[in-house]
N, C-alpha and C. Protein backbone atom coordinates (compact mmCIF):
# COMPACT_ATOMS: atom_id res chain seq x y z
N UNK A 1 -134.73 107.08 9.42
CA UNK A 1 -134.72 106.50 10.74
C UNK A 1 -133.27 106.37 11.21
N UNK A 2 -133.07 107.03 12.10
CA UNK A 2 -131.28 106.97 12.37
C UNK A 2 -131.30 105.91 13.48
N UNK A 3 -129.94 105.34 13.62
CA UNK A 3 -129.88 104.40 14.65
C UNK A 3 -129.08 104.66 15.50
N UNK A 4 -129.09 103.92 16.64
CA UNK A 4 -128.30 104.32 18.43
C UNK A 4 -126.47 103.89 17.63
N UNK A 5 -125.62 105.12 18.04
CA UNK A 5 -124.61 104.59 17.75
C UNK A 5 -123.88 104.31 18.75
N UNK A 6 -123.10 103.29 18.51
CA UNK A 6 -122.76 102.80 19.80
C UNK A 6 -120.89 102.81 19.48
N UNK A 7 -120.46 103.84 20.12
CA UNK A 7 -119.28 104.47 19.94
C UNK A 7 -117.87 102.87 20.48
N UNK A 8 -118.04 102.07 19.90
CA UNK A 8 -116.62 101.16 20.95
C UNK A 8 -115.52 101.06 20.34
N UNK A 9 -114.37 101.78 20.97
CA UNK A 9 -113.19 102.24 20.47
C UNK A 9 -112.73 100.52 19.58
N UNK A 10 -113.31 99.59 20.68
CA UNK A 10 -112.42 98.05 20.78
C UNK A 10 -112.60 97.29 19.61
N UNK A 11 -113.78 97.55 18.91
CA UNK A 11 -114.50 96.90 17.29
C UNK A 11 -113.94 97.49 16.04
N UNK A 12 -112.70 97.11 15.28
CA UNK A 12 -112.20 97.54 14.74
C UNK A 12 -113.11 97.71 12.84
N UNK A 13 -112.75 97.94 12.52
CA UNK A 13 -113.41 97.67 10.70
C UNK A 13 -113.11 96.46 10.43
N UNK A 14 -111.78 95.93 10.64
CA UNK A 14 -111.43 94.55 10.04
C UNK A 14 -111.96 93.59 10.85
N UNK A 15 -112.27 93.85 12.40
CA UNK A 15 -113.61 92.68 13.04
C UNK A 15 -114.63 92.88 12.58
N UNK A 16 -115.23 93.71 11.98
CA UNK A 16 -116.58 93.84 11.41
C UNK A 16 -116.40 92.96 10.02
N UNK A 17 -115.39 93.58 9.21
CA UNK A 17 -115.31 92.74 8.17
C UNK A 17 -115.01 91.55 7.97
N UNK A 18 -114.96 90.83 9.11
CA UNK A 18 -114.23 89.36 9.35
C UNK A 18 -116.03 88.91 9.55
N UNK A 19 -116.58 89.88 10.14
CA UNK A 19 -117.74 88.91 11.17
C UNK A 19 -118.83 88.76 9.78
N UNK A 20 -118.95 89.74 9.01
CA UNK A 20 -119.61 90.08 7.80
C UNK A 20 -119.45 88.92 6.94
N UNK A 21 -117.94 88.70 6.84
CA UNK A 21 -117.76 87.87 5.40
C UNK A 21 -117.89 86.55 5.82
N UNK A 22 -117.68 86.17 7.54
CA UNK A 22 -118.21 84.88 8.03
C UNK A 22 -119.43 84.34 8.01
N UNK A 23 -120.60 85.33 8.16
CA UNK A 23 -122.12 85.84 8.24
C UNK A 23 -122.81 85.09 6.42
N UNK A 24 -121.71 85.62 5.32
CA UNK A 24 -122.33 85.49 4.11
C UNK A 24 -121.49 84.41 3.28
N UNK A 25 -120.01 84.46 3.86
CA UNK A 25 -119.20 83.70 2.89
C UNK A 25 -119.18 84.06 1.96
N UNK A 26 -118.56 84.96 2.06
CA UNK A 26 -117.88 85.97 0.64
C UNK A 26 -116.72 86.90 1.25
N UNK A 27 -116.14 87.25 0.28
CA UNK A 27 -115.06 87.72 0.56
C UNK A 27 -115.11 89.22 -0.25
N UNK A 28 -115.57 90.36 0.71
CA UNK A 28 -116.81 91.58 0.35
C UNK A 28 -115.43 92.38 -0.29
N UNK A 29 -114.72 92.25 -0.23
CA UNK A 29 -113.33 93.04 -1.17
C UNK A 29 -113.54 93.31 -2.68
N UNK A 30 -113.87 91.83 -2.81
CA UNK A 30 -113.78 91.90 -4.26
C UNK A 30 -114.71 92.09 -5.24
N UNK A 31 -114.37 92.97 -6.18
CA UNK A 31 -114.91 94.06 -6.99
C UNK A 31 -115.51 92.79 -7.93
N UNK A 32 -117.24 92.80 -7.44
CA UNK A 32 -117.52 92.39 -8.12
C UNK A 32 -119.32 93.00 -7.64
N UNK A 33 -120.15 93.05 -8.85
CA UNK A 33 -121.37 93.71 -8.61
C UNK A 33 -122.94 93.04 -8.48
N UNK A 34 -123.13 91.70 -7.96
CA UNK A 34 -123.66 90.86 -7.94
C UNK A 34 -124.49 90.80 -6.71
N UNK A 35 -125.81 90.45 -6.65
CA UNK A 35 -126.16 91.06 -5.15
C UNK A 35 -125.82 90.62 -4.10
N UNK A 36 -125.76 89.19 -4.23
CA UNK A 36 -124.43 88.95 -2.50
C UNK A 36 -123.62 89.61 -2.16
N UNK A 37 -122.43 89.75 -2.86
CA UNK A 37 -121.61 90.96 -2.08
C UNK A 37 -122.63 92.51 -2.45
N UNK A 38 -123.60 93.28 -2.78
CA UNK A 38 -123.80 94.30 -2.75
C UNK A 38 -124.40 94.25 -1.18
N UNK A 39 -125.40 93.34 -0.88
CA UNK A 39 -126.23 92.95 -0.03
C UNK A 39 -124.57 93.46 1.32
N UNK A 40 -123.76 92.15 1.44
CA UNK A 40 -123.01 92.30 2.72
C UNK A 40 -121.94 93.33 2.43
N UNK A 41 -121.98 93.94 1.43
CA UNK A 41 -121.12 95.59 1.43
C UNK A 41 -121.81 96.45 2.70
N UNK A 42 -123.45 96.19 1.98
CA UNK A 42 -124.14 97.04 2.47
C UNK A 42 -124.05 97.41 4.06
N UNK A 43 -124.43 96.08 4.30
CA UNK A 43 -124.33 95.41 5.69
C UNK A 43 -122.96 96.06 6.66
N UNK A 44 -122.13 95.44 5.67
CA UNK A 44 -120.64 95.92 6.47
C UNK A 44 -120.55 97.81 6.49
N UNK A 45 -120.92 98.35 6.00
CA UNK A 45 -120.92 99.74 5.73
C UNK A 45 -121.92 100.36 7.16
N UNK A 46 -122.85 99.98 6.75
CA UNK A 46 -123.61 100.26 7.65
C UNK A 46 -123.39 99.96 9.02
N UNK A 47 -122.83 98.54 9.69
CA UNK A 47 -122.08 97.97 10.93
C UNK A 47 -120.97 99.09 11.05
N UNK A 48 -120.14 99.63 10.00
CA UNK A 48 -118.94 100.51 10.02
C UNK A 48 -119.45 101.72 11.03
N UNK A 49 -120.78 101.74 10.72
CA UNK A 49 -121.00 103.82 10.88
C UNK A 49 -121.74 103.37 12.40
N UNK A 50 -122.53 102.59 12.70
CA UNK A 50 -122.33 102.24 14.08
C UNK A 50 -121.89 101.98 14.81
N UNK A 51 -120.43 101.54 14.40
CA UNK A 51 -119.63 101.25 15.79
C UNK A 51 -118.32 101.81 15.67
N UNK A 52 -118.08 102.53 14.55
CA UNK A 52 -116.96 103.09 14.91
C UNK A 52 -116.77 104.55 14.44
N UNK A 53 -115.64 105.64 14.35
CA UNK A 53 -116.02 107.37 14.49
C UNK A 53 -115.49 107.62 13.13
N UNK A 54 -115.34 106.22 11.79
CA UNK A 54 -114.65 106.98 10.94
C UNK A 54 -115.66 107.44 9.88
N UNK A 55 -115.61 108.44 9.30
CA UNK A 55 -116.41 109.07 7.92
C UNK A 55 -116.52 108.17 7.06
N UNK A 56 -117.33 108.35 6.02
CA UNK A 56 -117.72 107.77 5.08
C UNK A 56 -116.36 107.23 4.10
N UNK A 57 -115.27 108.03 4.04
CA UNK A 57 -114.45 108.06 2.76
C UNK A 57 -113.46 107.14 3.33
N UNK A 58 -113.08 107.02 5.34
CA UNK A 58 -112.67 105.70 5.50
C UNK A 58 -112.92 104.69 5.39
N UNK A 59 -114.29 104.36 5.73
CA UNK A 59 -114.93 103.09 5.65
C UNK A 59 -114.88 102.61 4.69
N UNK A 60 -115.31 103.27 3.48
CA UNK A 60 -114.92 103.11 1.88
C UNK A 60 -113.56 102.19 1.26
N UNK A 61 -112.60 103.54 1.92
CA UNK A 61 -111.32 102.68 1.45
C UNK A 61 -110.63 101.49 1.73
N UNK A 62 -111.48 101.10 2.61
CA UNK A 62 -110.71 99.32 3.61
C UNK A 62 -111.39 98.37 2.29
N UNK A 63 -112.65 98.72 1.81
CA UNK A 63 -112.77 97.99 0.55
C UNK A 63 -112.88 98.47 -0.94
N UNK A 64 -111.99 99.67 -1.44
CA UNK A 64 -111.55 100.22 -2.47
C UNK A 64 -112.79 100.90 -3.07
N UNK A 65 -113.61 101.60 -2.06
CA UNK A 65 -114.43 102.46 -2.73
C UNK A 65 -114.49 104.04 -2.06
N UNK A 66 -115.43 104.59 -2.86
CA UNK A 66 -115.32 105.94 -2.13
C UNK A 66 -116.47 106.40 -1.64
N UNK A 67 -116.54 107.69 -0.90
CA UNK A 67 -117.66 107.84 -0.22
C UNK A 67 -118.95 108.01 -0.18
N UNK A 68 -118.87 108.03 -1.68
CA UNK A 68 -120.65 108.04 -2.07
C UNK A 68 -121.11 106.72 -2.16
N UNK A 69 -120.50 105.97 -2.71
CA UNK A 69 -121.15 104.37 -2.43
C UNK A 69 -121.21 104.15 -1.13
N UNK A 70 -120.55 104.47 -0.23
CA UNK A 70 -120.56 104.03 1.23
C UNK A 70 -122.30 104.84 1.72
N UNK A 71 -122.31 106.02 1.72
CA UNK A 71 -123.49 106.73 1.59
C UNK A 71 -124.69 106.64 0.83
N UNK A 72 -124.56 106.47 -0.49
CA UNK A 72 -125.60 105.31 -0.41
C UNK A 72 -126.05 104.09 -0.18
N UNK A 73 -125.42 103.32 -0.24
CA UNK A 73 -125.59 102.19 0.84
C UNK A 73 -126.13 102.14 2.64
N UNK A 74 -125.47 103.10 3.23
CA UNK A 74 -126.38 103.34 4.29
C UNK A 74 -127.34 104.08 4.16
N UNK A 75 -127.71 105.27 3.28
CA UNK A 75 -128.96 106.01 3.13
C UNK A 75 -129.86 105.43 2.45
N UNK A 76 -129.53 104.84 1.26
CA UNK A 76 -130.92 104.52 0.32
C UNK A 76 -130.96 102.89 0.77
N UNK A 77 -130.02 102.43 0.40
CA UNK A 77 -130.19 100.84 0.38
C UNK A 77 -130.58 100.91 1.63
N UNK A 78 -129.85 100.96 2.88
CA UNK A 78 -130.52 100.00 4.15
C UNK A 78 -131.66 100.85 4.65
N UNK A 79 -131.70 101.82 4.46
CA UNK A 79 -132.84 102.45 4.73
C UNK A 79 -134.61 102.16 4.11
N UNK A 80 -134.17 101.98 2.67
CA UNK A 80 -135.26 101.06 2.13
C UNK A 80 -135.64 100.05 2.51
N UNK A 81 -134.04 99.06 2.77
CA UNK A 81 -134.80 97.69 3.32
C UNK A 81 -135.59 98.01 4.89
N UNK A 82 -135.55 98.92 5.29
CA UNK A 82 -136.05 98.92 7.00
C UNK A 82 -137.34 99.60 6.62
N UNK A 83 -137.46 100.06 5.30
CA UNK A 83 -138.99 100.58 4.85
C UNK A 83 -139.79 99.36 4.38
N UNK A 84 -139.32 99.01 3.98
CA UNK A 84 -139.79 97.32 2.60
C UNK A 84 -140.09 96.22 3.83
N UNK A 85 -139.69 96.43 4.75
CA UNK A 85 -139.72 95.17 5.40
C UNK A 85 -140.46 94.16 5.91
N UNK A 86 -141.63 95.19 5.54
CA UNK A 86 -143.26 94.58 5.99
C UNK A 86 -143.66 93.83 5.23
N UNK A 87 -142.97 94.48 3.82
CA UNK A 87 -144.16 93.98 2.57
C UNK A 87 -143.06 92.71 1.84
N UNK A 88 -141.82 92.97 1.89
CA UNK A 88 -140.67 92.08 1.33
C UNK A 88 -139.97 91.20 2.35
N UNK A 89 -140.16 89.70 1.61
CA UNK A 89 -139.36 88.85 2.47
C UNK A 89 -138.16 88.81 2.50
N UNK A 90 -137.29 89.19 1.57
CA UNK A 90 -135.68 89.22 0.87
C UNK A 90 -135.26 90.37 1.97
N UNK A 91 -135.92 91.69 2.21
CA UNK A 91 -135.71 92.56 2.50
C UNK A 91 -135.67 92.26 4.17
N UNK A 92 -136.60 91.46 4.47
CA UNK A 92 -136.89 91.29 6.30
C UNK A 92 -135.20 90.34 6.40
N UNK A 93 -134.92 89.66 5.55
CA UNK A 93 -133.84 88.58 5.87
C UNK A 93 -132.71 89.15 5.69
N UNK A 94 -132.40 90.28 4.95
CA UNK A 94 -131.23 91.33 5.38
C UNK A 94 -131.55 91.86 6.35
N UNK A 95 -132.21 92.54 7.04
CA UNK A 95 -132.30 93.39 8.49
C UNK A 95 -131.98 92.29 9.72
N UNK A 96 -132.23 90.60 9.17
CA UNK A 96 -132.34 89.70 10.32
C UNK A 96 -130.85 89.75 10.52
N UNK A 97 -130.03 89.38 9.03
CA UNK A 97 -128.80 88.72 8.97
C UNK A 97 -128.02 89.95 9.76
N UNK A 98 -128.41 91.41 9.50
CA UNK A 98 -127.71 92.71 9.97
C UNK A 98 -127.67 92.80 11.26
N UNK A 99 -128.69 92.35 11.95
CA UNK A 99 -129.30 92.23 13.54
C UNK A 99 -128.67 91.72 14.03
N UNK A 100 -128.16 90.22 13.61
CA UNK A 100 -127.19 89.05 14.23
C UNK A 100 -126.08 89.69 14.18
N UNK A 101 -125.65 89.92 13.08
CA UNK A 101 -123.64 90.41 13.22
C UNK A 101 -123.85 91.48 14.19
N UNK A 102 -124.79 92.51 14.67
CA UNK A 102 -124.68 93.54 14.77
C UNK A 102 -124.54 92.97 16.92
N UNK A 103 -125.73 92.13 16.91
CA UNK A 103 -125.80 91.71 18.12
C UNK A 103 -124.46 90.59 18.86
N UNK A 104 -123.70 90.25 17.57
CA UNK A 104 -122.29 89.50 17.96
C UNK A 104 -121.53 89.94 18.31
N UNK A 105 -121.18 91.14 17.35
CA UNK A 105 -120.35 92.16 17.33
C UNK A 105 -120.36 93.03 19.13
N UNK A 106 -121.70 92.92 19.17
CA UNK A 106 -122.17 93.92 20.24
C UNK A 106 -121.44 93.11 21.64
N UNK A 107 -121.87 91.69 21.42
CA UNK A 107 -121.74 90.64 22.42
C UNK A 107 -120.28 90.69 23.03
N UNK A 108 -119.62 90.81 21.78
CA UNK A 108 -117.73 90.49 21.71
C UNK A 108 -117.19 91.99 22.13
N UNK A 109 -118.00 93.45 21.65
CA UNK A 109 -117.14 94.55 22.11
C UNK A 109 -117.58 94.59 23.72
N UNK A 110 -119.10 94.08 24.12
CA UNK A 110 -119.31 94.22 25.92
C UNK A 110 -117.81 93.23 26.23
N UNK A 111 -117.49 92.44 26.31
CA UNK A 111 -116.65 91.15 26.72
C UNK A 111 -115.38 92.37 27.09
N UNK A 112 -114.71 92.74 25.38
CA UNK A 112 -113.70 93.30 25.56
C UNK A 112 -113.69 94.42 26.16
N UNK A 113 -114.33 95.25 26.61
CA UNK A 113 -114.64 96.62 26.96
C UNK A 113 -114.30 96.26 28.66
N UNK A 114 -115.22 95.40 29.11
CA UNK A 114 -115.49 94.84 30.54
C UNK A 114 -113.92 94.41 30.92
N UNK A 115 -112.70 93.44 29.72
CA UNK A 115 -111.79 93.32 30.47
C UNK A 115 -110.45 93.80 30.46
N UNK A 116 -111.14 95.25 29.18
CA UNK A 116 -109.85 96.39 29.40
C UNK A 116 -109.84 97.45 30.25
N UNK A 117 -110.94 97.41 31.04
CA UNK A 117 -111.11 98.46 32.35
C UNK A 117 -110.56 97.81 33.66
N UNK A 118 -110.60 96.24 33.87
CA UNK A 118 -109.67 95.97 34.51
C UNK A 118 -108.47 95.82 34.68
N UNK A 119 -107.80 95.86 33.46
CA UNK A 119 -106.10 95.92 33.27
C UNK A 119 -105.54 97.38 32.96
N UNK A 120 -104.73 97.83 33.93
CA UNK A 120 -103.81 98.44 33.83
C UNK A 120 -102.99 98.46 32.69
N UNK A 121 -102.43 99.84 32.15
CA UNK A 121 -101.89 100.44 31.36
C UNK A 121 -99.90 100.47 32.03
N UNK A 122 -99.31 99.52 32.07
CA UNK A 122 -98.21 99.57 32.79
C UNK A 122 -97.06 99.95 31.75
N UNK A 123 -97.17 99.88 30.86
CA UNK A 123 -96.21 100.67 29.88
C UNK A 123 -96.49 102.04 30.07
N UNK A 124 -97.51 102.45 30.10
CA UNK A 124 -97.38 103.97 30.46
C UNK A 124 -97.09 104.76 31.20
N UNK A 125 -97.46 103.59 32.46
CA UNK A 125 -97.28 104.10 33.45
C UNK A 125 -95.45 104.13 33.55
N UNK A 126 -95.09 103.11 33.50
CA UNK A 126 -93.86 102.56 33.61
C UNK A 126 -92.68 103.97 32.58
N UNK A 127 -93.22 104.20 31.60
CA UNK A 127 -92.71 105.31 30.97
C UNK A 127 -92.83 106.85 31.44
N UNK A 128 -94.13 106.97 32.11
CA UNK A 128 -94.55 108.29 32.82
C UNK A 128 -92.99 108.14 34.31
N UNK A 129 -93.09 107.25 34.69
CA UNK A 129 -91.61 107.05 35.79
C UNK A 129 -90.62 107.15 35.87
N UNK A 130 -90.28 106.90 34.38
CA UNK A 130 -89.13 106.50 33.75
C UNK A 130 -88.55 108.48 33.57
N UNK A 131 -89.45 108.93 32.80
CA UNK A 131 -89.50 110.31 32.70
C UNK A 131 -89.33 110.93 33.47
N UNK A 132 -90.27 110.83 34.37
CA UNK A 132 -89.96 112.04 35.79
C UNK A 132 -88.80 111.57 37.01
N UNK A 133 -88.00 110.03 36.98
CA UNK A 133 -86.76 109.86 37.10
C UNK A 133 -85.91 110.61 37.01
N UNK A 134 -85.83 110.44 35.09
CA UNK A 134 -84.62 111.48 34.73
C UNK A 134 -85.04 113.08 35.09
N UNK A 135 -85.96 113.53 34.67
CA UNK A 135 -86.30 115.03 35.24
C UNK A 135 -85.71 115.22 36.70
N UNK A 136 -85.97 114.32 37.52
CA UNK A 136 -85.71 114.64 38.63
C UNK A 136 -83.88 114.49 38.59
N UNK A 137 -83.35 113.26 37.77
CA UNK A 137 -81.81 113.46 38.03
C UNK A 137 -81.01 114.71 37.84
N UNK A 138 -81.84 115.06 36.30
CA UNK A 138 -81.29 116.61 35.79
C UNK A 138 -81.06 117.94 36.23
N UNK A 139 -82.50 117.45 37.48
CA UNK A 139 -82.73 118.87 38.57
C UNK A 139 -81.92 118.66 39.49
N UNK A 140 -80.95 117.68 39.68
CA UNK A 140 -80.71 117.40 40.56
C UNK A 140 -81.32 117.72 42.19
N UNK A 141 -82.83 116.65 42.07
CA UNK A 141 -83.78 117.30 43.24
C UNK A 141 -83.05 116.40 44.25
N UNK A 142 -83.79 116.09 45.32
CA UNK A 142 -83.73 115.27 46.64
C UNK A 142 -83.32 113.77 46.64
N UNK A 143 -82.29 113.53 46.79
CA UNK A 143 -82.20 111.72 46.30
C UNK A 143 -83.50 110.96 47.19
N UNK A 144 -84.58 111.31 47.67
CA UNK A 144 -85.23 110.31 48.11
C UNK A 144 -86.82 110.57 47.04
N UNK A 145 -86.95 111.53 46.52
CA UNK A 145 -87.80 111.94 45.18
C UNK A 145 -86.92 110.98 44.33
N UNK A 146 -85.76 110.72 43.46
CA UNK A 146 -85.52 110.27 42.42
C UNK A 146 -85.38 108.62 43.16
N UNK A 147 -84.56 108.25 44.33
CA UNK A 147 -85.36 107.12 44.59
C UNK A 147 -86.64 106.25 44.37
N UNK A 148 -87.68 107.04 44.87
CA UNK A 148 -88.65 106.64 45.23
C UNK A 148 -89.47 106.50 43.52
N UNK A 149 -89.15 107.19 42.54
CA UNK A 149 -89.07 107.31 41.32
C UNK A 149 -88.70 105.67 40.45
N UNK A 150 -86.95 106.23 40.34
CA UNK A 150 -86.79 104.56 40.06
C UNK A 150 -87.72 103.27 40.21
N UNK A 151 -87.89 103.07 41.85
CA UNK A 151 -88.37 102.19 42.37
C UNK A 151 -89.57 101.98 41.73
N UNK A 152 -90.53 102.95 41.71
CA UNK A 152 -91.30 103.12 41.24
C UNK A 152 -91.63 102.23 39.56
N UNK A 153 -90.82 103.12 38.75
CA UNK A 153 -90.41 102.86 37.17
C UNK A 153 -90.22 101.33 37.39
N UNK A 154 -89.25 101.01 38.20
CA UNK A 154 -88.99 99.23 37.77
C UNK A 154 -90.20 98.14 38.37
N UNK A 155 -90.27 98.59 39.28
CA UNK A 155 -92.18 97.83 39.98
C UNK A 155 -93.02 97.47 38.81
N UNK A 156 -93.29 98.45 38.41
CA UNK A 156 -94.20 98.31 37.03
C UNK A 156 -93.39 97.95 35.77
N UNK A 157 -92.25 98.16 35.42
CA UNK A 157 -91.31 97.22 34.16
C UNK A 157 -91.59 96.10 34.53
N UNK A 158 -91.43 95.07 35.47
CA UNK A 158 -91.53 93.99 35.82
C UNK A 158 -93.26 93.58 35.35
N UNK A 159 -94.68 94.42 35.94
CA UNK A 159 -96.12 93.55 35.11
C UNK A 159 -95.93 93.84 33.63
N UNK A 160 -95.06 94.45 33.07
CA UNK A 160 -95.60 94.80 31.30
C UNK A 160 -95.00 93.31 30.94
């Protein structure tokens, strides 16, 4: 059963892994093989491959494993529990706990998404000005092109 991935540049691994280890109270780093942390490995692995574009062998390494544990963990483990879930109660209360981070997570990347489309990029811009300034001094083009340039470049130095 594959799930909707929901591509948001803004949800990093280490907010997932913050929201995860808040979710269980554990601290999913550490190498230890006990089913609480296997359970919110799982969890966090799986949150990894939905919301963000990295492969298996990154997701892995933010908590010192490699890509086949990451892969099984989203193939067999959570996939079972979304099979089991009818018949197992342990199993319905991981998909619940996965649902919540997943729907927090979701809550906090709409927020941030919504108020980085309203802010301007003024370092870039401010550098894109800055550039075609000097281009223009070098060409020695029209002093009212490299004017209007400057002016330009420092307008926007001033919102960054």
């Amino acid at each position: 059963m594959k799930s909707d991935r929901i591509l948001i540049d803004d949800i990093s691994m280490s907010t997932i892994r913050t929201a995860v280890q808040d979710e269980f109270k554990l601290n999913i780093k550490r190498k230890c093989r006990t089913r609480p942390y296997v359970i919110a490995r799982t969890i966090y692995f799986k949150l990894c491959k939905d919301f963000t574009k990295y492969p298996y062998d990154k997701i892995g390494q933010t908590l010192g494993k490699n890509h086949a544990t990451v892969l099984h963990a989203v193939k067999n483990i959570f996939e079972c529990w979304e099979f089991c879930q009818q018949t197992s109660a342990s199993e319905k209360k991981h998909i619940n706990k996965y649902k919540t981070i997943k729907e927090r997570l979701e809550k906090n990347a709409k927020y941030i998404v919504r108020r980085s489309k309203s802010s301007r990029d003024y370092k870039k811009e401010a550098m894109y000005w800055k550039r075609k300034y000097f281009m223009l001094i070098f060409k020695n083009n029209k002093k009212s092109k490299v004017i209007n340039c400057r002016n330009r470049y420092k307008q926007l130095t001033k919102n960054c």
